[in-house]
N, C-alpha and C. Protein backbone atom coordinates (compact mmCIF):
# COMPACT_ATOMS: atom_id res chain seq x y z
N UNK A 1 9.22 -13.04 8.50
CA UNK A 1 8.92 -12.82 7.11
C UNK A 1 7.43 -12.82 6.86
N UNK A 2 7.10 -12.72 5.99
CA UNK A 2 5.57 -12.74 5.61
C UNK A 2 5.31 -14.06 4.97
N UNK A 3 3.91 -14.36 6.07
CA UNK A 3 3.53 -15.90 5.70
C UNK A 3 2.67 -15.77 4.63
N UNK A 4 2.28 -17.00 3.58
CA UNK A 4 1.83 -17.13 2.59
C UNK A 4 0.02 -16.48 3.55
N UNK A 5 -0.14 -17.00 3.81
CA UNK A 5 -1.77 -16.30 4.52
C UNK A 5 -1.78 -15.27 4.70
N UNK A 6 -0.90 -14.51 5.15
CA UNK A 6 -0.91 -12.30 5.35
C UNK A 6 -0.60 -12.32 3.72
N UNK A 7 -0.42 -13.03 2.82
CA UNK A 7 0.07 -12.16 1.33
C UNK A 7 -1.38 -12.52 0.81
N UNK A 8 -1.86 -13.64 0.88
CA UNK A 8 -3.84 -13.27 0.04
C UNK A 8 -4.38 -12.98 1.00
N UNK A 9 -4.67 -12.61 2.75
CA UNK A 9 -5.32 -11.99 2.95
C UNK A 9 -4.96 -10.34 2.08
N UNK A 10 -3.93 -10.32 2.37
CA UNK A 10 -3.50 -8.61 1.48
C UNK A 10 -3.85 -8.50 0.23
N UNK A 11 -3.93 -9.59 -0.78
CA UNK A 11 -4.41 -9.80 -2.15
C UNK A 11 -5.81 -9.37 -2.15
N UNK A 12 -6.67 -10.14 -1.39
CA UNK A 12 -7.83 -10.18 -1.13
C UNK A 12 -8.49 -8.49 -0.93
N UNK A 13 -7.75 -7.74 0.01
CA UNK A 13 -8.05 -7.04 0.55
C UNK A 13 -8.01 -5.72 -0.50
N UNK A 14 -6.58 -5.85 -0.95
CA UNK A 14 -6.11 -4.72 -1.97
C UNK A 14 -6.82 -5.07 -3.70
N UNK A 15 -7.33 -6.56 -3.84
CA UNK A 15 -7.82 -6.24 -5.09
C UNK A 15 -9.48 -5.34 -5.40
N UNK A 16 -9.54 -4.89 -6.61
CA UNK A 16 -10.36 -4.17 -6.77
C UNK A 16 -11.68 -4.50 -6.74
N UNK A 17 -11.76 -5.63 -5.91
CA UNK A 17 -13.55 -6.33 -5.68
C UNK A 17 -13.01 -6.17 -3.56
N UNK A 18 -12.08 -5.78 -2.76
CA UNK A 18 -12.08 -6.04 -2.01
C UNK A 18 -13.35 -4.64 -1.31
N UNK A 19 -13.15 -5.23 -0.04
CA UNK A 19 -15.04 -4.39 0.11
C UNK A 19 -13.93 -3.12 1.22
N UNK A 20 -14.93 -1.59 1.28
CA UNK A 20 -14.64 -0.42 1.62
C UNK A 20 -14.47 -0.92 3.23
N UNK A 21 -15.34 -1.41 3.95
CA UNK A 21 -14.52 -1.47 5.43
C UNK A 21 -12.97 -2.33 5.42
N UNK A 22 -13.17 -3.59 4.75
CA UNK A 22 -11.78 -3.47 4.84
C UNK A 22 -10.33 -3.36 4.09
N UNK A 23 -10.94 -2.37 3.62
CA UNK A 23 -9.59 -1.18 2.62
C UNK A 23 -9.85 -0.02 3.88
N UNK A 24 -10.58 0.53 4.31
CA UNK A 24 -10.52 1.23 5.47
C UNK A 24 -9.67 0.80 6.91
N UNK A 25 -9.62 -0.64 6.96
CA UNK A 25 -9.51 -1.20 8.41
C UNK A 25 -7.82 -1.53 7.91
N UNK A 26 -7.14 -1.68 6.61
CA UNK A 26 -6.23 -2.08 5.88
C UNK A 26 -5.82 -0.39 6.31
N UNK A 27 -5.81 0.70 5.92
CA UNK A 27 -5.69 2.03 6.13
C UNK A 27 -5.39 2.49 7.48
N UNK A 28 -6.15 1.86 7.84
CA UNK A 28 -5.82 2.22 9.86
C UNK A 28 -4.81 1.85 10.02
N UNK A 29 -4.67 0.16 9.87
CA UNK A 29 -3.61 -0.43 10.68
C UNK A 29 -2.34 0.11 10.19
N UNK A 30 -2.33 0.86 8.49
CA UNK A 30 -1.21 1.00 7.96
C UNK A 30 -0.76 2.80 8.41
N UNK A 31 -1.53 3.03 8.87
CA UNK A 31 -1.47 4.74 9.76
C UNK A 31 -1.13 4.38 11.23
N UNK A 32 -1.21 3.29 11.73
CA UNK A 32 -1.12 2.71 13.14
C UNK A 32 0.16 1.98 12.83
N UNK A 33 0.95 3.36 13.23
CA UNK A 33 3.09 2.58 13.23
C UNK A 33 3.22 2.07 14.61
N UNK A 34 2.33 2.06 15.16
CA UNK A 34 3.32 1.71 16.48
C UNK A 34 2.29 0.47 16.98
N UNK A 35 1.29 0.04 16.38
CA UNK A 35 0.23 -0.92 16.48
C UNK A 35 -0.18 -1.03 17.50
N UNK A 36 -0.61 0.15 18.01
CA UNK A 36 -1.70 0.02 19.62
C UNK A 36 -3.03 0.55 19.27
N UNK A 37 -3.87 0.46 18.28
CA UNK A 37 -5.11 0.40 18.19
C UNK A 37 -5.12 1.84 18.26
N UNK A 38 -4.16 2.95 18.03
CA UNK A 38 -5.17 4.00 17.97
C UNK A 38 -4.17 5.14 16.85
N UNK A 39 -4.63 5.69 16.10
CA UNK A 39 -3.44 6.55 15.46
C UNK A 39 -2.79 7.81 16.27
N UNK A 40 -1.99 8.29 16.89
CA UNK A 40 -1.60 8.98 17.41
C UNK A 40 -0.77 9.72 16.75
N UNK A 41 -0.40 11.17 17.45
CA UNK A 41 0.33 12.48 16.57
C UNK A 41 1.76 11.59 15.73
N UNK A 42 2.01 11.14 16.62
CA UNK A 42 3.91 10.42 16.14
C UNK A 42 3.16 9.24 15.01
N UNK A 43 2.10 8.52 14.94
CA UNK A 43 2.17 8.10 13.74
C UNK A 43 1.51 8.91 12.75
N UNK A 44 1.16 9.82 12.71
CA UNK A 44 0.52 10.66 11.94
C UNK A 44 1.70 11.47 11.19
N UNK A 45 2.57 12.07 12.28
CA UNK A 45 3.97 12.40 11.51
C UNK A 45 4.39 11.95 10.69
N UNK A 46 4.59 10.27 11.15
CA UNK A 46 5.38 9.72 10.84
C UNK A 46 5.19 9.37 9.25
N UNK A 47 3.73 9.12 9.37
CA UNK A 47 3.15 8.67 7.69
C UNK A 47 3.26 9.72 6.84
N UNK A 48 2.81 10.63 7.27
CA UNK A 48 2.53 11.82 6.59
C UNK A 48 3.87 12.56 5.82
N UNK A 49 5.29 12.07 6.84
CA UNK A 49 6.42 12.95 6.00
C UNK A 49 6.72 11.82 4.98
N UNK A 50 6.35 10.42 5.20
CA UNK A 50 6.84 9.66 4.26
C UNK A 50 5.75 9.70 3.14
N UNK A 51 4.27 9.88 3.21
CA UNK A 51 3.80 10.45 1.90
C UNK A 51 4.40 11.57 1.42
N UNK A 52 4.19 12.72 2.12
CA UNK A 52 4.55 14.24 1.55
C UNK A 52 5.97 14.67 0.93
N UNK A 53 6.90 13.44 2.16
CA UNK A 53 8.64 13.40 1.40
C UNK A 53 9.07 15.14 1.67
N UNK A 54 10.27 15.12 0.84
CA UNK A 54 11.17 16.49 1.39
C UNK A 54 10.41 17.75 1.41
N UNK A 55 9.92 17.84 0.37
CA UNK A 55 9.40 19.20 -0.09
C UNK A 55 8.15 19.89 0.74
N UNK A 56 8.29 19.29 2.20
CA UNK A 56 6.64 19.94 2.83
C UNK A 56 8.02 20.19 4.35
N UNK A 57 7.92 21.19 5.01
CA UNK A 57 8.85 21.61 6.62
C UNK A 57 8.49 20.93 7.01
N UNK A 58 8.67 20.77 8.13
CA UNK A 58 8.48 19.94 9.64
C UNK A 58 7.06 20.80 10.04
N UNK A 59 7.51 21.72 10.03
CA UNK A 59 6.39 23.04 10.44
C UNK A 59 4.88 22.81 9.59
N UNK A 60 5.13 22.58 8.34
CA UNK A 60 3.85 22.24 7.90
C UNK A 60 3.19 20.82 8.19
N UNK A 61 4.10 19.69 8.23
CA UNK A 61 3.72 18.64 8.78
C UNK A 61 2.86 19.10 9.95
N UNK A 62 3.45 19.35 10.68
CA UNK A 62 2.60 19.34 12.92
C UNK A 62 1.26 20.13 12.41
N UNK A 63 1.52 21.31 11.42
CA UNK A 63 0.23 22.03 11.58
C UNK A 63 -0.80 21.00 10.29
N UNK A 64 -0.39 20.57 9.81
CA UNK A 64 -1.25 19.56 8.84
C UNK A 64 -1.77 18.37 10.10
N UNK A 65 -1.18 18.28 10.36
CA UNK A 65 -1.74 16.83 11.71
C UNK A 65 -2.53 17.03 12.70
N UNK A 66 -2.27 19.45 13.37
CA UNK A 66 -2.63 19.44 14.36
C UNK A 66 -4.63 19.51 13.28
N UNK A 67 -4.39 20.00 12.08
CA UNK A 67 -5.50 20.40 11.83
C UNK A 67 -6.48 19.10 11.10
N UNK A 68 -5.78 17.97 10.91
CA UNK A 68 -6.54 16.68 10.87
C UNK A 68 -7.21 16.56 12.37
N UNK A 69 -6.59 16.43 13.41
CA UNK A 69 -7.03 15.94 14.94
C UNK A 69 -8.19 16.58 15.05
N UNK A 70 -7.70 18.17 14.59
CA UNK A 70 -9.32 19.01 15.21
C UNK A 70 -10.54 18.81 14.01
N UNK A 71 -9.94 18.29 13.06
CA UNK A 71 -11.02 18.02 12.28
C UNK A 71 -12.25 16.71 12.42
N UNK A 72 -11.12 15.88 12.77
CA UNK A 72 -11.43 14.19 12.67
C UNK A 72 -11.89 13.86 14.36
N UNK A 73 -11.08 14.19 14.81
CA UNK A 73 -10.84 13.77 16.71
C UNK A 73 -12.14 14.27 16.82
N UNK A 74 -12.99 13.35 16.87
CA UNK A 74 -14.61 13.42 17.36
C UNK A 74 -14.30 13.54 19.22
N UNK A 75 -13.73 13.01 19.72
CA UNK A 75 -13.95 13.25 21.12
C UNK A 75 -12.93 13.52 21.98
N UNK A 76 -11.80 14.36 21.22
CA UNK A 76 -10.88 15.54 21.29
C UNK A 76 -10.43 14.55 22.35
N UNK A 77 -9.46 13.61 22.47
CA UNK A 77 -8.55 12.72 23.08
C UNK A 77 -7.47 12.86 22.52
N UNK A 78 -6.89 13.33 21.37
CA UNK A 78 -5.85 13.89 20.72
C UNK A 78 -5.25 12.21 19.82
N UNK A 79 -6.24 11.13 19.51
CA UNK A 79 -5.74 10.41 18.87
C UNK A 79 -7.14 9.72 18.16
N UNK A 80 -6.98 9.29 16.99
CA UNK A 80 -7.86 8.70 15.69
C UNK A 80 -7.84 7.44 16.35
N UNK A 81 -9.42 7.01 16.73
CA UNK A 81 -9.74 5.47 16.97
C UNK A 81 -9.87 4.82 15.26
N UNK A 82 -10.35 4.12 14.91
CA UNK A 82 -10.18 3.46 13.33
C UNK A 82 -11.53 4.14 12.90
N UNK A 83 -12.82 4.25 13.64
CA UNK A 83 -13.94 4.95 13.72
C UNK A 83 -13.80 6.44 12.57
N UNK A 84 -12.91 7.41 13.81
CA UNK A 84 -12.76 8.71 13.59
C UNK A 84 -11.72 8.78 12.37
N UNK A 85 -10.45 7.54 11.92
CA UNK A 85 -10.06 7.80 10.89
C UNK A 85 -10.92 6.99 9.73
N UNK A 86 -11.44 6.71 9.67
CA UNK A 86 -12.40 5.79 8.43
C UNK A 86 -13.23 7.49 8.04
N UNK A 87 -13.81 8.39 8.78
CA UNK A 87 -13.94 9.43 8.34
C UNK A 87 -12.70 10.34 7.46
N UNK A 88 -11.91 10.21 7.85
CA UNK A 88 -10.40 10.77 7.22
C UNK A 88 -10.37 10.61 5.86
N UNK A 89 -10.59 9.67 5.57
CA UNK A 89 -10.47 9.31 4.21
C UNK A 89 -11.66 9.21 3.94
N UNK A 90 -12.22 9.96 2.82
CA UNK A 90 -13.51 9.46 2.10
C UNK A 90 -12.89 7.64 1.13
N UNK A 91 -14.67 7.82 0.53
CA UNK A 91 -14.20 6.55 -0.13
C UNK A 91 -13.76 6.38 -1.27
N UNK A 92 -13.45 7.53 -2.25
CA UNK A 92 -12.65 7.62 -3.32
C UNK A 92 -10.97 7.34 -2.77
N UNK A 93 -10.78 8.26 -1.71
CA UNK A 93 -9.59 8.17 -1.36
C UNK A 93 -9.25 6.94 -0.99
N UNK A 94 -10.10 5.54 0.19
CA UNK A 94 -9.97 3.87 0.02
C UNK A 94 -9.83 3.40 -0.98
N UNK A 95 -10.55 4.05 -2.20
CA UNK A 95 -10.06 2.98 -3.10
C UNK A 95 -8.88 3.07 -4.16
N UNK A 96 -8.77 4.44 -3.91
CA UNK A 96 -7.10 4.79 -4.84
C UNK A 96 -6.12 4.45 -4.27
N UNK A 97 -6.01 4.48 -2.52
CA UNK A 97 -5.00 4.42 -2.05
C UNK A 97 -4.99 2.90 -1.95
N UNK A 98 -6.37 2.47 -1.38
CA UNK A 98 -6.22 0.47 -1.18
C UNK A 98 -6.76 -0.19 -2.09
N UNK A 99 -5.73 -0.18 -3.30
CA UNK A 99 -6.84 -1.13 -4.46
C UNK A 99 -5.62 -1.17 -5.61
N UNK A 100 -5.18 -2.09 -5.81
CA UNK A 100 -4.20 -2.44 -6.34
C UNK A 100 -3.99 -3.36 -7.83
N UNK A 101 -3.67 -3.01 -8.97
CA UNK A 101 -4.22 -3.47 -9.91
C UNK A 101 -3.17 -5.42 -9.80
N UNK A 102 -3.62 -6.30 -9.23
CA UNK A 102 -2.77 -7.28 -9.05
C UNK A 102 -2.29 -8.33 -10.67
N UNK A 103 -3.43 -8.29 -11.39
CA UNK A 103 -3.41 -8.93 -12.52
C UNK A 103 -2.65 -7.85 -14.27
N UNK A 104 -1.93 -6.68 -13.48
CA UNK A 104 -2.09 -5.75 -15.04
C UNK A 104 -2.33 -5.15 -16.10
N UNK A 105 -4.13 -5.91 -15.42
CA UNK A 105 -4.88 -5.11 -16.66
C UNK A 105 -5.21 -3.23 -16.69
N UNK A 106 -4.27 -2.34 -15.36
CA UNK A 106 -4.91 -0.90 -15.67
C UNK A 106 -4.04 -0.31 -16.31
C-alpha cells in the first residue's frame, strides 16, 4: 500500500511551490512502467495509449513514439534516459501535468 511518507513526499512534489526538477524527475519515473531507469518504446506505448485513450490507432501511437525517439533520443540508443526526457516536456507542460491544486483553491 502506500506509506504515509510516499503520500507528502508526492504532496510536496505535486504542490504548486514544488520545484521543476522534481516535477520532471516525478514525470520520468511516471513514464518509466517497468522501473529500470530508462523510458523505453513499451513504456512509451504504454503511457501514451492511456493518455491518448481510444480515439488515436495503434498505428498512430508507434509512429508518435517512433517520432518522439528521433526527436528526443540524443544518443540514438532507442530509449529516453530522464536527461533526454526532461527535454520532452517543456516546462509549461511540468507544471500542468505535475502540479496539483491540493488545497481547492483553483
Amino acid at each position: 500500500g502506500l506509506r504515509l511518507a510516499d503520500w507528502v513526499a508526492a504532496c510536496v512534489v505535486l504542490h504548486e511551490t514544488g520545484s521543476y526538477a522534481n516535477k520532471a524527475r516525478a514525470g520520468f519515473h511516471a513514464y518509466d512502467v517497468n522501473g529500470d531507469g530508462a523510458v523505453c518504446q513499451t513504456d512509451l506505448v504504454h503511457t501514451l495509449r492511456l493518455i491518448l485513450g481510444d480515439g488515436v490507432s495503434e498505428r498512430q501511437v508507434f509512429k508518435l513514439v517512433d517520432t518522439l525517439k528521433k526527436k528526443f533520443d540524443a544518443n540514438d540508443d532507442g530509449i529516453l534516459n530522464e536527461k533526454e526526457f526532461a527535454n520532452l516536456l517543456n516546462k509549461d507542460d511540468i507544471k500542468e501535468r505535475f502540479t496539483m491544486d491540493l488545497y481547492g483553491r483553483g
